[in-house]
Structures are given as structure tokens and as C-alpha cells.
N, C-alpha and C. Protein backbone atom coordinates (compact mmCIF):
# COMPACT_ATOMS: atom_id res chain seq x y z
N UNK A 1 112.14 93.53 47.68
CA UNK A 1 111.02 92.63 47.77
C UNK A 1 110.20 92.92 49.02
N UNK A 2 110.77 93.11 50.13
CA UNK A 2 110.10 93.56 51.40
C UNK A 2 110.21 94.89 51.57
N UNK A 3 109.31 95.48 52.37
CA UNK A 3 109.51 96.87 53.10
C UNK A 3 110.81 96.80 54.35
N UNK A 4 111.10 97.83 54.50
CA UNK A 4 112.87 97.60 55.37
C UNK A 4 112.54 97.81 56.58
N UNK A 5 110.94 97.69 56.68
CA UNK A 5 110.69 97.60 58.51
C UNK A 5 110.56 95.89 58.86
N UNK A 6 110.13 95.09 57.26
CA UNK A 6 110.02 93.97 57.90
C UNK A 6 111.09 92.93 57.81
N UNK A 7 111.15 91.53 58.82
CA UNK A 7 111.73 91.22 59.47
C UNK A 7 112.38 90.08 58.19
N UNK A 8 111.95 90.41 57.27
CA UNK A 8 112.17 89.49 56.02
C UNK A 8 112.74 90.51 55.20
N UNK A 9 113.15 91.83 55.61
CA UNK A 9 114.27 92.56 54.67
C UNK A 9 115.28 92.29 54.63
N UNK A 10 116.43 92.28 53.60
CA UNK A 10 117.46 91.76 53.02
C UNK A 10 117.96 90.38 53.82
N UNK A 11 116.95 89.76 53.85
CA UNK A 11 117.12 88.12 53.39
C UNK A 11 117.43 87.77 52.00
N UNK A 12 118.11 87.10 51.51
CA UNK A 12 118.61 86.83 50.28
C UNK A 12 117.28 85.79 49.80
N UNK A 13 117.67 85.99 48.51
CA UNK A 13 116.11 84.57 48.12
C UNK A 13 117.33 83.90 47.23
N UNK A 14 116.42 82.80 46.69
CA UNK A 14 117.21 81.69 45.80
C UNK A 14 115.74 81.42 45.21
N UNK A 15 116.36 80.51 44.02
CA UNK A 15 115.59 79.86 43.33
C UNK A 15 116.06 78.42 43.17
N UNK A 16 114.67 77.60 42.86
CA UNK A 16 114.67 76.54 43.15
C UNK A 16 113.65 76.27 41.44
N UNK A 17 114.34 74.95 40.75
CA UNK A 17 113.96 74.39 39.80
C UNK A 17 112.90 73.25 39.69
N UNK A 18 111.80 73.39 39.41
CA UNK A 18 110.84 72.20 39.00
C UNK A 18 111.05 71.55 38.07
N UNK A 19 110.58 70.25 38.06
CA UNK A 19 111.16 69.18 36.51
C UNK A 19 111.33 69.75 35.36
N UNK A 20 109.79 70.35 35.30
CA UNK A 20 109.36 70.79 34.14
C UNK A 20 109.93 71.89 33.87
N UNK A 21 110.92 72.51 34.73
CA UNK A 21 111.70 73.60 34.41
C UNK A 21 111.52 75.09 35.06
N UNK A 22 110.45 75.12 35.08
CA UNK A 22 109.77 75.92 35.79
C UNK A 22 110.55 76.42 37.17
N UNK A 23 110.57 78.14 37.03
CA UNK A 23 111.53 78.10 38.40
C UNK A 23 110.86 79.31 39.02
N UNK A 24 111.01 78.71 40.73
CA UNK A 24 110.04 79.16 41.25
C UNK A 24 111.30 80.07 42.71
N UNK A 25 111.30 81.43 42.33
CA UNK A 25 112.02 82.32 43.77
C UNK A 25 111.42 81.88 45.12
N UNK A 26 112.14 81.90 46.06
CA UNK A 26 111.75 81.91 47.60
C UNK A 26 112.60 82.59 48.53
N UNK A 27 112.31 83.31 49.61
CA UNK A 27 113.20 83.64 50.38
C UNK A 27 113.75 82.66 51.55
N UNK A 28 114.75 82.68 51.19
CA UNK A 28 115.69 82.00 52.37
C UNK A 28 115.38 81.93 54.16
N UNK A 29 115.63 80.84 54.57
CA UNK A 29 115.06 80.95 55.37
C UNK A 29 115.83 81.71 56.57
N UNK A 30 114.91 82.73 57.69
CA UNK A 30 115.32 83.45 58.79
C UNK A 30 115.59 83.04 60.15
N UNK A 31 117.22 82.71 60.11
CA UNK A 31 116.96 83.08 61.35
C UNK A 31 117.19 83.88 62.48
N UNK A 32 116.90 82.94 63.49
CA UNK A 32 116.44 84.58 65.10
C UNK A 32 118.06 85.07 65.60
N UNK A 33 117.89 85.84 65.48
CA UNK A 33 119.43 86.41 66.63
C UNK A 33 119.07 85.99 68.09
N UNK A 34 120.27 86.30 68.66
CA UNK A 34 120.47 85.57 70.02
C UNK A 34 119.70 86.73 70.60
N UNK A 35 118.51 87.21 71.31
CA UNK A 35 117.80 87.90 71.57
C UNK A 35 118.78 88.52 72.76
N UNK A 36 119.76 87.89 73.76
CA UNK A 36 120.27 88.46 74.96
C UNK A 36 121.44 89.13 74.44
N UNK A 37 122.19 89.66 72.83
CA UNK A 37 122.89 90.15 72.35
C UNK A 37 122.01 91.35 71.43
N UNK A 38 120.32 91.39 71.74
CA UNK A 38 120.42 92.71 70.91
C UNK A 38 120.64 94.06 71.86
N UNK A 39 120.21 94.98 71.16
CA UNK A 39 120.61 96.40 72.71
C UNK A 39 118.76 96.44 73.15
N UNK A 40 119.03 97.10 74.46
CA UNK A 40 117.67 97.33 75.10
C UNK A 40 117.10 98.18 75.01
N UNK A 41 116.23 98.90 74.71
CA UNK A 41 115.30 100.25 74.55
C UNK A 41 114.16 100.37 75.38
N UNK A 42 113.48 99.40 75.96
CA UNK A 42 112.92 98.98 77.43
C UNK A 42 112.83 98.19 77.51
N UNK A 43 112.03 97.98 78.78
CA UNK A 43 111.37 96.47 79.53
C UNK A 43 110.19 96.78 79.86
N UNK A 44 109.31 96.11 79.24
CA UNK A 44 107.85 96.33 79.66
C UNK A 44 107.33 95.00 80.73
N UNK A 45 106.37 95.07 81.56
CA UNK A 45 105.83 93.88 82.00
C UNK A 45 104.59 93.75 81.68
N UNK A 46 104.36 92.05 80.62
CA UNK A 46 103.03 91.92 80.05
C UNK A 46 102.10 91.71 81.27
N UNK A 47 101.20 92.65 80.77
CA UNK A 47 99.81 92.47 81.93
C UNK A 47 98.73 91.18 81.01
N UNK A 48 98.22 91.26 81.99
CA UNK A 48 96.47 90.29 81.46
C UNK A 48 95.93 91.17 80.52
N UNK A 49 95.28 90.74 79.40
CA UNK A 49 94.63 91.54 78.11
C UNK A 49 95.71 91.98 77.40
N UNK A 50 96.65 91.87 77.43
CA UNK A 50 97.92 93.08 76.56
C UNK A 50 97.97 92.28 75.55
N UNK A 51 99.02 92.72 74.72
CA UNK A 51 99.26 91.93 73.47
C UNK A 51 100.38 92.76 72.80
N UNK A 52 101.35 91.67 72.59
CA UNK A 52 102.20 92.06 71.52
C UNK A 52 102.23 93.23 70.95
N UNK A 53 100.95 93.50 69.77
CA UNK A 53 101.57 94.39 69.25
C UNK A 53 100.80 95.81 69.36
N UNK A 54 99.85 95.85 70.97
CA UNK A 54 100.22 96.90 71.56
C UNK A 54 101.43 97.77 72.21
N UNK A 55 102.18 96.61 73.17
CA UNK A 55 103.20 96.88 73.36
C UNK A 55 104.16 97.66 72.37
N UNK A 56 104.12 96.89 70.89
CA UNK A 56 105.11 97.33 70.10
C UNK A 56 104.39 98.58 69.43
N UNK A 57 103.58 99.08 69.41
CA UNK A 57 102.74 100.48 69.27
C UNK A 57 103.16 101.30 70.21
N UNK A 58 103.33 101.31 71.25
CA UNK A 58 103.49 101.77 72.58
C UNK A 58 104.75 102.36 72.50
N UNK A 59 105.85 100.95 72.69
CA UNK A 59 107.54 101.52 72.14
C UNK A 59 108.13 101.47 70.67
N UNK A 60 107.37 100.86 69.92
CA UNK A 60 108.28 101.24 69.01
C UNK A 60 107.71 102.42 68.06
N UNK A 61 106.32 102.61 68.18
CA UNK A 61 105.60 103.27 67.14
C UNK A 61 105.14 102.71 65.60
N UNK A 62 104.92 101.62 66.21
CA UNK A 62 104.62 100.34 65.20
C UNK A 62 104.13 99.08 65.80
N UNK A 63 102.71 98.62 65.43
CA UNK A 63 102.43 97.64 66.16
C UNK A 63 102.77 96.08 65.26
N UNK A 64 103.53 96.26 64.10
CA UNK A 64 103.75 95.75 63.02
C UNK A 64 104.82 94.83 63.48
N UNK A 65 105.42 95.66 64.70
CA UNK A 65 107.17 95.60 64.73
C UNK A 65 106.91 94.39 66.02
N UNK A 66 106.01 93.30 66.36
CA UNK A 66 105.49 92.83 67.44
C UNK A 66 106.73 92.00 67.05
N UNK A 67 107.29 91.78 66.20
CA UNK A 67 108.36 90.74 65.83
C UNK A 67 109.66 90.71 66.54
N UNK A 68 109.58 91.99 66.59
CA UNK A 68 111.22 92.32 67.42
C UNK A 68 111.24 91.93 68.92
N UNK A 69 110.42 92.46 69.49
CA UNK A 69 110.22 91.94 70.65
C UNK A 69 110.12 90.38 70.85
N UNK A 70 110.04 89.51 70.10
CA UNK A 70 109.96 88.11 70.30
C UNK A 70 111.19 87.59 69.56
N UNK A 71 111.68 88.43 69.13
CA UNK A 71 113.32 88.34 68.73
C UNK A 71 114.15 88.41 69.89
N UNK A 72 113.65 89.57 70.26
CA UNK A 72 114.59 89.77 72.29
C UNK A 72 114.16 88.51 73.10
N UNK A 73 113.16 87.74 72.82
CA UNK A 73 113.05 87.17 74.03
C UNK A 73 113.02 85.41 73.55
N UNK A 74 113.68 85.65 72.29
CA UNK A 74 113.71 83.97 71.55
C UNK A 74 112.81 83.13 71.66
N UNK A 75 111.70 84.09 71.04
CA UNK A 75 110.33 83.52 70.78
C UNK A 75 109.66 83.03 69.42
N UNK A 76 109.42 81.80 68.70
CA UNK A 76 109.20 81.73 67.62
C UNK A 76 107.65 82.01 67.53
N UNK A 77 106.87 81.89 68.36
CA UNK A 77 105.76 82.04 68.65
C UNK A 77 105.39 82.96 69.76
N UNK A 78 104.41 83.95 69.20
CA UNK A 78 104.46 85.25 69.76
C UNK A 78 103.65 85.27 70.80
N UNK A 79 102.38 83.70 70.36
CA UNK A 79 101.44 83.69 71.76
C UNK A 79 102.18 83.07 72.98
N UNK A 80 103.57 82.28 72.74
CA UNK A 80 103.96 81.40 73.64
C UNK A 80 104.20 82.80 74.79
N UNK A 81 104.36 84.09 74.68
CA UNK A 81 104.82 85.30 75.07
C UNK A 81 103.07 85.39 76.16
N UNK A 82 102.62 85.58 74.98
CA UNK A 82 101.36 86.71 75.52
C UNK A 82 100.81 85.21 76.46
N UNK A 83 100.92 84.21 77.02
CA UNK A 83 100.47 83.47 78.00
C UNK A 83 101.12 83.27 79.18
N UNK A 84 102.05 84.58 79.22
CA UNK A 84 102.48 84.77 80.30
C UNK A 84 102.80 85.48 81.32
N UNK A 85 101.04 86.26 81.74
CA UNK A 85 101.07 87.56 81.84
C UNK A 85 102.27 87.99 83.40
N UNK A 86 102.85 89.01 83.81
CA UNK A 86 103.56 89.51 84.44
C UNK A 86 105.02 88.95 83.90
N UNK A 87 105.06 88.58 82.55
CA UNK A 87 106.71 88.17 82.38
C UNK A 87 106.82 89.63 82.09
N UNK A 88 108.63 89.65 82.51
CA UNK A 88 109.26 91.21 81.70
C UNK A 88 110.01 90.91 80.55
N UNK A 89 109.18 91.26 79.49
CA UNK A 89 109.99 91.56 77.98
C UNK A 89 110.61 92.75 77.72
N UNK A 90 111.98 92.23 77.12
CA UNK A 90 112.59 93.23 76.24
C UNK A 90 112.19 93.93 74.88
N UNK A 91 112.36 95.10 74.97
CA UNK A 91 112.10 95.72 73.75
C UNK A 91 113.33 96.07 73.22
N UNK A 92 113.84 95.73 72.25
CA UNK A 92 115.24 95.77 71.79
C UNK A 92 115.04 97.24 70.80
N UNK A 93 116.16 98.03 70.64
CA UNK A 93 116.40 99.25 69.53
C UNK A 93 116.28 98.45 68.51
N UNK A 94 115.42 99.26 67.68
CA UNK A 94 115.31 98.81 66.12
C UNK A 94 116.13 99.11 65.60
N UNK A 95 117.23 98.02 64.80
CA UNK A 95 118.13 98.06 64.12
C UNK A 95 119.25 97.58 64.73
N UNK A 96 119.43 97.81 65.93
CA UNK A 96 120.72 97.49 66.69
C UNK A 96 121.04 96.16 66.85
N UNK A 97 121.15 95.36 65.67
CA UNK A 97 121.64 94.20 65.83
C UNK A 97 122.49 93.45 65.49
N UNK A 98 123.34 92.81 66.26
CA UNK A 98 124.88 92.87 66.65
C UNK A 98 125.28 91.98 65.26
């Protein structure tokens, strides 16, 4: 159902029944790994103007992948990140998760 770069790959789905019978798939809901248990692949420090998913263009070779990085840093919200310029984020190895 997803591509296996995104962060909604092999999530299981279920289905769920309407009165009328009608049944409607959804994917299950995701959640975050403990971001201080994935492995490290760098540390960048966000500057002023940056953004997510330059950064993740930068290291991962995907600016798609802005997700992972807010996975390392137990972020559900990616701007709560980018308003904080000189924090140091982790860039976690894609895939390496425990």
C-alpha cells in the first residue's frame, strides 16, 4: 500500500464496518520510536532559514525522509523543530531501528 521509504510502510491496516455494511480499510495507527534508541548517522545544527527537509536532502538523499529526523528527536510536529534555530538534531540511519 505504501512505498518502503515511507514512514507508513508495513503498518498493518484493519477494517472497520459501517451500519449499512459498508467496509471501509484504514491504516493503523503509528507510533514514534523512542528517538534516543535509534542509531546516529549525524548531527546537524538547525540554522535560521533551514528546514527539515533540506537537511534530510543533505543526509539522507531524500528530502521526503524529513520524518526520520523528527523521529530522532520525538517530534510530532516538524515545525515545533524548525523554531528552534541552533538546536542539534539527530539524523538517525535509515532503517536502523531497534
Amino acid at each position: 500500500m505504501f512505498d518502503p521509504t515511507s514512514r507508513y510502510y508495513g503498518i498493518p491496516t484493519a477494517t472497520w464496518s459501517r451500519d449499512d455494511g459498508e467496509a471501509i480499510t484504514y491504516v493503523r495507527r503509528r507510533f514514534l520510536p523512542q528517538g534516543n534508541r535509534l542509531a546516529t548517522l549525524a548531527e546537524v545544527t538547525f540554522s535560521e532559514g533551514d528546514r527539515l527537509d533540506l537537511i534530510a536532502a543533505r543526509t539522507l538523499g531524500n528530502a521526503e525522509h524529513f520524518w526520520r529526523i523528527c523521529d530522532a528527536a520525538n517530534a510530532m510536529d516538524p515545525f515545533d523543530l524548525e523554531r528552534q534555530p541552533g538546536r542539534r538534531l539527530r539524523v538517525p540511519v535509515p532503517g536502523a531501528n531497534p
